[in-house]
Protein backbone atom coordinates (compact mmCIF):
# COMPACT_ATOMS: atom_id res chain seq x y z
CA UNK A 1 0.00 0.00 0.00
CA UNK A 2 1.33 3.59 -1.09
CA UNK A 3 0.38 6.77 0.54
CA UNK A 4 -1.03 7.68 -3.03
CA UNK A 5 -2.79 4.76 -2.97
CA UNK A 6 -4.20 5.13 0.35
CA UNK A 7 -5.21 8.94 -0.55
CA UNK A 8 -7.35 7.92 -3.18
CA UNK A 9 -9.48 5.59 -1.33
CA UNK A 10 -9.83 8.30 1.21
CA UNK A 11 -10.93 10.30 -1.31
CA UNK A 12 -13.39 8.41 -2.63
CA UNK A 13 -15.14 7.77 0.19
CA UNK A 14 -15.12 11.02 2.26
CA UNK A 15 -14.57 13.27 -0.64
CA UNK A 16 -11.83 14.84 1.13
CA UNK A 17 -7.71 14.86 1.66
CA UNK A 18 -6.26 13.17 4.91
CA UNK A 19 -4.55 15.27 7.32
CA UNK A 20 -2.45 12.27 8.75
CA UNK A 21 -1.68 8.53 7.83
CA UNK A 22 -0.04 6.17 10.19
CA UNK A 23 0.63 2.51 9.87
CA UNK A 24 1.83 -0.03 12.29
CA UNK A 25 2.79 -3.50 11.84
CA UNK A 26 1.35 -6.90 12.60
CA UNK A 27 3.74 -9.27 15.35
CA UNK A 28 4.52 -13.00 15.49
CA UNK A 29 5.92 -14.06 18.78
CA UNK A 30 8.91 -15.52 18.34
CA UNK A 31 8.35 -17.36 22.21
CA UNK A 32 6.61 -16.94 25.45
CA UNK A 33 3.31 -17.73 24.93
CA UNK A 34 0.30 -16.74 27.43
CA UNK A 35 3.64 -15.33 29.71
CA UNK A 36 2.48 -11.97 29.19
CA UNK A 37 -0.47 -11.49 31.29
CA UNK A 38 1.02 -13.52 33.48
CA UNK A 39 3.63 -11.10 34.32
CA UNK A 40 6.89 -12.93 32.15
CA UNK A 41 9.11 -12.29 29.47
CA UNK A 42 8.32 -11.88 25.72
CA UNK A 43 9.99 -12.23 22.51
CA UNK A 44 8.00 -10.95 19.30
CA UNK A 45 8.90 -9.57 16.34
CA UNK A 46 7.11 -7.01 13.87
CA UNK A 47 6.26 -8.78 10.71
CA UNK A 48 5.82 -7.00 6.92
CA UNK A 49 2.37 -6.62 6.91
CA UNK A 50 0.79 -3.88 8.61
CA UNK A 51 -2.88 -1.66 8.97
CA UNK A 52 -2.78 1.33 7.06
CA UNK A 53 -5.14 4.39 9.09
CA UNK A 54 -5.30 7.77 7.02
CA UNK A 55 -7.33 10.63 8.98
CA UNK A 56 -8.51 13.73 9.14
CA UNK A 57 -10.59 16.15 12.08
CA UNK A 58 -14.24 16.49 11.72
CA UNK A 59 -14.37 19.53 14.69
CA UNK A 60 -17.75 20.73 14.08
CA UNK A 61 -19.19 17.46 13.55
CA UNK A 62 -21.30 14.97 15.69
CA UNK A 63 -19.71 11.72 15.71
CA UNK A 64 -16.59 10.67 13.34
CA UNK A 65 -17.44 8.22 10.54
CA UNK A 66 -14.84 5.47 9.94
CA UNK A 67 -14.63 2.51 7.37
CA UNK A 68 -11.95 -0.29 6.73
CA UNK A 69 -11.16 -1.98 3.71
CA UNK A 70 -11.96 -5.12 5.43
CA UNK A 71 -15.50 -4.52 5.88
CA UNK A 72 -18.72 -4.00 4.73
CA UNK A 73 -20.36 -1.89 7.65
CA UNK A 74 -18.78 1.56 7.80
CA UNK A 75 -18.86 2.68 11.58
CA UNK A 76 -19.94 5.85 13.63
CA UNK A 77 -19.36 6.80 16.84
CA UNK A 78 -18.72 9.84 19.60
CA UNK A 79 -14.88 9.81 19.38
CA UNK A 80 -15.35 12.46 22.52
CA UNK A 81 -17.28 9.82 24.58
CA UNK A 82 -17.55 6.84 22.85
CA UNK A 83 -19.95 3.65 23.74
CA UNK A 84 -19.23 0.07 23.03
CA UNK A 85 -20.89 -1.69 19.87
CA UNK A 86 -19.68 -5.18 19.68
CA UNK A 87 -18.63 -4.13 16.13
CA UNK A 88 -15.03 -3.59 14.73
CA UNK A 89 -14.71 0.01 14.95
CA UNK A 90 -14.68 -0.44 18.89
CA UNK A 91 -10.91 -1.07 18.53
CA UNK A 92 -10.93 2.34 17.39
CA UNK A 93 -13.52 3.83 19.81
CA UNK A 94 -11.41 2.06 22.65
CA UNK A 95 -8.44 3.96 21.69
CA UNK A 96 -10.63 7.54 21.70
CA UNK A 97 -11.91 6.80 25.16
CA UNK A 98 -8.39 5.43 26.71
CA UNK A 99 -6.62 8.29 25.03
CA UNK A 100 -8.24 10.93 27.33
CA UNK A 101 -6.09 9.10 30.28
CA UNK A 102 -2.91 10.67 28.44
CA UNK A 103 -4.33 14.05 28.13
CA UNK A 104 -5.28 13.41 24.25
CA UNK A 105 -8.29 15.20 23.42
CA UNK A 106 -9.87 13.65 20.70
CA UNK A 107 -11.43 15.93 18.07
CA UNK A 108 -14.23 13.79 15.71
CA UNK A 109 -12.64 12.71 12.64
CA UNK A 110 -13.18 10.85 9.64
CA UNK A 111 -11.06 7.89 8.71
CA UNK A 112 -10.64 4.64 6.46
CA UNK A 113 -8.50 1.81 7.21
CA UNK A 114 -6.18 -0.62 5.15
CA UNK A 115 -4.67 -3.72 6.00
CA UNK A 116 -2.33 -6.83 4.68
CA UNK A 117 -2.22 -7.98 8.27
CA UNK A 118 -4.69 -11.30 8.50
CA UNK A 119 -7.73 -11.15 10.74
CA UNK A 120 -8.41 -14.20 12.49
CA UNK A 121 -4.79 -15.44 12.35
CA UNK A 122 -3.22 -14.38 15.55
CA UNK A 123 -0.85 -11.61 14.25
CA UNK A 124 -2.36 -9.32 16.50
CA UNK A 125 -4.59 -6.94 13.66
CA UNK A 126 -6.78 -5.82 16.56
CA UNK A 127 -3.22 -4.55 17.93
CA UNK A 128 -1.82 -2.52 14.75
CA UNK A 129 -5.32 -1.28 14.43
CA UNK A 130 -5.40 -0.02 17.92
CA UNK A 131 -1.60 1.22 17.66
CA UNK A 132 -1.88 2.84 14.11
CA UNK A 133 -5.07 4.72 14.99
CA UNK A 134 -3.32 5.99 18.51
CA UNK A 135 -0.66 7.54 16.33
CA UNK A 136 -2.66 8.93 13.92
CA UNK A 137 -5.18 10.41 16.40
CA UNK A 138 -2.34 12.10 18.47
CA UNK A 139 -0.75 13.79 15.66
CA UNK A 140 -3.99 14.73 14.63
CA UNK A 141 -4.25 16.05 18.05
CA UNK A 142 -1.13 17.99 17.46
CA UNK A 143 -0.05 16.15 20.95
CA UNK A 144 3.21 13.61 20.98
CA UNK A 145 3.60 10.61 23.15
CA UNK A 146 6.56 8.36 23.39
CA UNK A 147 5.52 5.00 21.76
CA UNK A 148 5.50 2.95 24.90
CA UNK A 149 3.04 4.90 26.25
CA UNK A 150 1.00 4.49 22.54
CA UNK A 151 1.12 0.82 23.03
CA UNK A 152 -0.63 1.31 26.28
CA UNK A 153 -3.24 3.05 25.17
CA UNK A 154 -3.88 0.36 22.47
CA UNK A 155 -3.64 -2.34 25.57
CA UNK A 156 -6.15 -0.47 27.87
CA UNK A 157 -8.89 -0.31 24.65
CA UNK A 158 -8.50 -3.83 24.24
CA UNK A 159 -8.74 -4.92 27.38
CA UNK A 160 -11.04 -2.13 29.21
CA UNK A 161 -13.28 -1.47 26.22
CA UNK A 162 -13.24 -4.12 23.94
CA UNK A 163 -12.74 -6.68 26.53
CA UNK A 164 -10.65 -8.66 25.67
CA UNK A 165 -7.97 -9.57 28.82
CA UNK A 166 -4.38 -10.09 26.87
CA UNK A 167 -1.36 -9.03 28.41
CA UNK A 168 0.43 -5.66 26.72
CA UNK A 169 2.94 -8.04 23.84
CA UNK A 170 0.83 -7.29 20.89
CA UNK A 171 0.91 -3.46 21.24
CA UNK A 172 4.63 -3.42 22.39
CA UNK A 173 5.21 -5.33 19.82
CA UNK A 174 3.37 -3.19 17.24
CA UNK A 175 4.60 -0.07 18.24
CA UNK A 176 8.26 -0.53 19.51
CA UNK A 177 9.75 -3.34 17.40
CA UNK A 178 12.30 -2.71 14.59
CA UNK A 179 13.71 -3.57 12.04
CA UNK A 180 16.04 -6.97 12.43
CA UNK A 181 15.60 -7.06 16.02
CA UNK A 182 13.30 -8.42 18.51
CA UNK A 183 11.69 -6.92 21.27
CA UNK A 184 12.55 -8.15 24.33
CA UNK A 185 9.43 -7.56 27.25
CA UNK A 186 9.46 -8.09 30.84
CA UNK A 187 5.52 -7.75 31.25
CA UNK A 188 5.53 -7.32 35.03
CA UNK A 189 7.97 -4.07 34.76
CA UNK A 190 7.28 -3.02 30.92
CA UNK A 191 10.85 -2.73 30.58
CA UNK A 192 12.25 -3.92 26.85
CA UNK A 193 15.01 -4.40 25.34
CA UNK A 194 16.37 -4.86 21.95
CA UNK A 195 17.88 -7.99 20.36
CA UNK A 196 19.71 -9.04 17.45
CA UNK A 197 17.27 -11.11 15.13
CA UNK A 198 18.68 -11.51 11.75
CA UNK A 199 16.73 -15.27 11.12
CA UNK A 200 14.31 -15.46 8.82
CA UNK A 201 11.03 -16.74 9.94
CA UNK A 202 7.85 -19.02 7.77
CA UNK A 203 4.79 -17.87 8.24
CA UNK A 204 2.17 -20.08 8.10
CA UNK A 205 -1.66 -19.33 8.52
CA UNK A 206 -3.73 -22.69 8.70
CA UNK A 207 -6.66 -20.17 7.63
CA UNK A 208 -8.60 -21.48 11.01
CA UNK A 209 -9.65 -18.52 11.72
CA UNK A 210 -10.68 -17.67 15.45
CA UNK A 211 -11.46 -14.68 17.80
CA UNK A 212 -9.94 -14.18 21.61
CA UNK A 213 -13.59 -13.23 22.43
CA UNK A 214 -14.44 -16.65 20.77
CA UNK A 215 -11.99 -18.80 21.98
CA UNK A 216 -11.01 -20.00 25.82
CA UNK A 217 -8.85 -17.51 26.22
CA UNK A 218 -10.20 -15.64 29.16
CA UNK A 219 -11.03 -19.15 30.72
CA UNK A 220 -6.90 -19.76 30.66
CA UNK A 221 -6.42 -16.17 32.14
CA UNK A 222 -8.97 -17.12 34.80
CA UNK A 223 -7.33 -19.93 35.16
CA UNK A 224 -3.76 -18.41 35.95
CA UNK A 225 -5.32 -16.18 38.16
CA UNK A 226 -6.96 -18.97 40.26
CA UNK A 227 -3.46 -20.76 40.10
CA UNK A 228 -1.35 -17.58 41.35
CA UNK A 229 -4.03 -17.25 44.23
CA UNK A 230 -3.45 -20.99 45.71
CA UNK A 231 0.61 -20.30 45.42
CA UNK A 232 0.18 -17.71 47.24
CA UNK A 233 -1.75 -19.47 49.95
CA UNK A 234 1.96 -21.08 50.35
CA UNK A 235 4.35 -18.11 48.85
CA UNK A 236 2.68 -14.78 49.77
CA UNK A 237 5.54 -13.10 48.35
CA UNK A 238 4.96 -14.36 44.91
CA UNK A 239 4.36 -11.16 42.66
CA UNK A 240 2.82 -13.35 39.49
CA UNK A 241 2.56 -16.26 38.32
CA UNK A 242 5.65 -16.14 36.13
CA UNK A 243 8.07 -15.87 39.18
CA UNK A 244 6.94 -19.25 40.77
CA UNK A 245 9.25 -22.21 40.48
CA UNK A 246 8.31 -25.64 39.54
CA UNK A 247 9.07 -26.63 42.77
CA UNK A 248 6.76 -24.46 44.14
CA UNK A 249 4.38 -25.39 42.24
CA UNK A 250 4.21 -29.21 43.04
CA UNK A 251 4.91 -28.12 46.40
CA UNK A 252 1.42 -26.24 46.13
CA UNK A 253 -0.55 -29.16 45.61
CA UNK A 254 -2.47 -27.20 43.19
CA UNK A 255 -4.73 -29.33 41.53
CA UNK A 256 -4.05 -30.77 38.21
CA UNK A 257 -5.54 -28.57 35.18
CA UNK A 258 -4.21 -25.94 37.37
CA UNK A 259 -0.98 -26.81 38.06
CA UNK A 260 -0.27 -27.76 33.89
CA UNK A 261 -1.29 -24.03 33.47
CA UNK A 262 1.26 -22.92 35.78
CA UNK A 263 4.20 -25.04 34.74
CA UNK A 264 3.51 -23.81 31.03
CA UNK A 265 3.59 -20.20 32.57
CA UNK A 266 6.57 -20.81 34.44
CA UNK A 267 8.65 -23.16 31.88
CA UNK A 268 7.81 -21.27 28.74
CA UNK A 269 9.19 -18.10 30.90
CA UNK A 270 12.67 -19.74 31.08
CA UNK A 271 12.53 -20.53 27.60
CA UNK A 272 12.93 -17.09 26.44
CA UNK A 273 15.54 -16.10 28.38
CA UNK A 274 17.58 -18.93 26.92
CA UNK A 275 16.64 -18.09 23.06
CA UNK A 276 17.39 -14.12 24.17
CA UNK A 277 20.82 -15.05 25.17
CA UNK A 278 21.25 -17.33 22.45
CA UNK A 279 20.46 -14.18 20.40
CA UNK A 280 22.75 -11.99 21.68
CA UNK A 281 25.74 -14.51 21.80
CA UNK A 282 25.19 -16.58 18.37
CA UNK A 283 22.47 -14.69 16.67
CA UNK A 284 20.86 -18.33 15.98
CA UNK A 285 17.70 -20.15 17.95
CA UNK A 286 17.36 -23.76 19.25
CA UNK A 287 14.59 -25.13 17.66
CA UNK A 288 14.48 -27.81 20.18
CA UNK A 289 13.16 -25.13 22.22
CA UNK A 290 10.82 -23.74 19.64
CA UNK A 291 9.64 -27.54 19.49
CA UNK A 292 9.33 -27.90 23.43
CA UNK A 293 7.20 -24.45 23.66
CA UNK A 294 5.04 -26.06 21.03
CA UNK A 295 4.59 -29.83 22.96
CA UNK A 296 3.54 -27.09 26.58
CA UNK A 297 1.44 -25.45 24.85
CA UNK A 298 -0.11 -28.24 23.46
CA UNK A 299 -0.17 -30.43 26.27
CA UNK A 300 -0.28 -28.03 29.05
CA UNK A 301 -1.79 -24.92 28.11
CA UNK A 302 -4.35 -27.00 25.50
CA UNK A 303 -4.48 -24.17 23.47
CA UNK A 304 -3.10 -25.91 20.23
CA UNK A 305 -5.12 -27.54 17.50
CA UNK A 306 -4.80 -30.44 14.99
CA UNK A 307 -4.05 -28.49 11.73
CA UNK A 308 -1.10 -26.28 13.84
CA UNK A 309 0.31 -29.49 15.13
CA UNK A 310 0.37 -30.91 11.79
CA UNK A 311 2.25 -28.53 10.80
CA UNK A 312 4.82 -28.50 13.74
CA UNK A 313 5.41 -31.98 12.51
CA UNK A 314 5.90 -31.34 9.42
CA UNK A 315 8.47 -28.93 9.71
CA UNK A 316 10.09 -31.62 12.38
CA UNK A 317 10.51 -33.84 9.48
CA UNK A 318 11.59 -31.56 7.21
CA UNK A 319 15.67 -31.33 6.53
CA UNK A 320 17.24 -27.57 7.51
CA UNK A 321 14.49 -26.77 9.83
CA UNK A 322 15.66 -25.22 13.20
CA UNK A 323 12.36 -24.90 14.79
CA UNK A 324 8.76 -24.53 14.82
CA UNK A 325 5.80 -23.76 16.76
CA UNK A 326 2.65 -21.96 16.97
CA UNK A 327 2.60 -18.27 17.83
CA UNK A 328 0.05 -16.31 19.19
CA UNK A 329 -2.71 -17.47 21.70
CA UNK A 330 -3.46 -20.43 19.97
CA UNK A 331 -6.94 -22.12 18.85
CA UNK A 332 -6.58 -21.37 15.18
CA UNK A 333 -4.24 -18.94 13.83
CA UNK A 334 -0.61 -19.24 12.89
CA UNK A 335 2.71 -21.00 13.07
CA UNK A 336 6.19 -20.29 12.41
CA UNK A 337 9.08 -22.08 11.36
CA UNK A 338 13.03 -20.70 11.89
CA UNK A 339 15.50 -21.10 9.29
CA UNK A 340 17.75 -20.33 6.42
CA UNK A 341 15.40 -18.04 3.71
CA UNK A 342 16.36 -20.98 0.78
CA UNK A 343 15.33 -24.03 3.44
CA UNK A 344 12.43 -22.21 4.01
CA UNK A 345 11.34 -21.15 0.48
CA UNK A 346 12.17 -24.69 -0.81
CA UNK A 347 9.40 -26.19 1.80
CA UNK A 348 6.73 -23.55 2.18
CA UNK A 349 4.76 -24.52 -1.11
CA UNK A 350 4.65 -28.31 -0.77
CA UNK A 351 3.53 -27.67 2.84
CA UNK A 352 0.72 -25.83 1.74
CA UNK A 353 0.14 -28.31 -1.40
CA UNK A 354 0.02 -30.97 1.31
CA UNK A 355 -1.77 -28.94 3.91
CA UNK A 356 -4.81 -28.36 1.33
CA UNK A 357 -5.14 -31.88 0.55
CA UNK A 358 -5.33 -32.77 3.86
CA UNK A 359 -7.15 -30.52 5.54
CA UNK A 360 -9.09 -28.89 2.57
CA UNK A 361 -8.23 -25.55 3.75
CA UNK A 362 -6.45 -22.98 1.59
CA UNK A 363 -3.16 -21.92 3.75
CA UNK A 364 -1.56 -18.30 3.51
CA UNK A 365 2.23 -18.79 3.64
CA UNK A 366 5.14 -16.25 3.59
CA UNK A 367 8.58 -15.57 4.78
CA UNK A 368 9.46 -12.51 6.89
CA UNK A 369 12.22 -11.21 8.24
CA UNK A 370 12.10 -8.68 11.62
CA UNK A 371 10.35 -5.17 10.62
CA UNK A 372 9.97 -1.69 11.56
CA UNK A 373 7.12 -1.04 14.33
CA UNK A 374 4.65 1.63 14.45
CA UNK A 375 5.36 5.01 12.05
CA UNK A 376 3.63 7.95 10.85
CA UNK A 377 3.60 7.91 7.06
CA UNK A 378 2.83 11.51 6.03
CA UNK A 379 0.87 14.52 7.75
């Protein structure tokens, strides 16, 4: 998508130049899955496709008017004191009414959306959406905040508006992440860091598509929660659920759906600090530790499903291969594979061939290498 490109849409719909376009990016997680909200460490990276939002201020109008590429409904609200729908534009509503929190007044505004990033596939669109609108709106606002603070304003719309209880990776992610490098997250403090990621990484949607309002996600979150309040029964001083041991866990007792959630928490938590220092001493991944974050989060967190395992497996099998898993929250979505850009080119098209015979599903498939986070485009 071009900036001339996007222009023209705008003005065919609203008849009328944008003042301000923004993009930010899409995010597969490279591991540390469901650590987030749980107060661990992350490790995404920005991916190549992002959500396009061009803008411009409505001040004498009612309600602002905005429509996406990606749907049919075009949506209104009061971007001043905006109400919950259940439709998409909340992601952008959420973003108006969390704003306000950073001193942001939001004038009404008119706006149309474009995206390459996947809905459905656990890339985190509802993130760049959330992150690309909070950048347009504040220069639109003539206001500046830093980017971390951005990405919390797309967290607190997800989660306080929309509803939807993640932890704050997808917006970090989508708004601090650059080029070559992965981000680096400590949820509990928010601090980051960067790290060398030159490896190329397979993308591959199994074109399952499913929503976090949809899926069991808040029933895992629930179930953390539930988990971190017996440990504590034992270790008051335990700050989250991350920070526990496995020997404090079986120590617990806790019983045993309960205590698989925790030991994913708490083993998938020392995972990534093992690939980050891998990172920053070889620049290269274990896969065997891509592979084991796959088998926990299959087997412990049951958050996996039969067309993402197939393809863990395949990629097991497959010659060149340094790892593979499934990224995001699970229950549909994506997986990635780690490798050389020729090993991974060389198997991405029989996989799908294979995949569609199988499964009779048409996959998406493409190879990415660490991108640029959250930018304004032109104002």
């Amino acid at each position: 998508m071009t900036t001339d490109e996007l222009r023209s849409i705008f003005r065919a719909r609203f008849k009328a130049e944008p003042e301000v376009i923004a993009s930010a990016p899409g995010r597969v997680n490279v591991i540390g899955e469901h650590t987030d909200y749980n107060g661990g460490q992350v490790l995404p990276i920005a991916i190549d496709r992002r959500t396009y939002v061009a803008m411009r201020a409505m001040p004498d109008a009612n309600c602002s008017r905005v429509s996406s590429s990606l749907e049919s409904r075009m949506g209104e609200f009061d971007a001043r004191s905006p109400a919950r729908s259940g439709a998409w534009w909340d992601y952008m509503a959420g973003v108006c009414a969390e704003i306000i929190g950073d001193g942001v007044t939001s004038p009404q505004f008119e706006a149309v959306v474009v995206s390459d990033v996947p809905v459905g596939a656990g890339l985190s669109s509802s993130a760049a959406l959330e992150v690309a609108t909070a950048v347009a709106l504040t220069a639109l606002a003539k206001r500046q905040l830093d980017k971390k603070d951005l990405a919390l304003v797309g967290w607190r719309a997800e989660n306080q508006f929309v509803g939807v209880n993640s932890g704050v990776m997808d917006q970090f992610a989508s708004a601090l992440c650059e080029a070559r490098r992965a981000l680096h997250v400590w949820c509990d403090t928010l601090d980051t860091e960067s790290v060398p990621m030159g490896e190329c990484v397979l993308i591959f949607d199994t074109a399952t598509t499913r929503s976090l309002r949809g899926s069991q996600f808040n029933t895992r979150r629930a179930e953390c929660e539930e988990a971190l309040t017996l440990l504590r029964n034992k270790f008051p001083e335990l700050a989250n659920l991350a920070d526990s041991s496995v020997a404090e866990i079986e120590e617990a007792e806790l019983p045993e759906v309960l205590a698989r959630r925790a030991l994913h928490v708490v083993e998938e938590n020392e995972r990534v600090g093992t690939v980050v220092r891998e990172l920053h001493t070889s620049g290269r991944i274990s896969g065997e530790l891509l592979y084991q974050s796959h088998e926990s989060l299959r087997t412990q967190y049951e958050c996996s499903t039969p067309q993402l395992d197939w393809f863990v497996e395949q990629m097991r099998d497959s010659e060149g291969i340094s790892g593979a898993r499934l990224t995001g929250a699970g229950w549909g979505g994506c997986a990635i594979a780690v490798g050389s850009p020729a090993t991974l080119g060389a198997v991405k098209d029989k996989t799908a061939a294979d995949y569609e015979k199988k499964f009779g599903l048409k996959p998406r498939v493409w190879l990415t290498f660490a991108a640029d986070g959250a930018r304004i485009e032109t104002a």
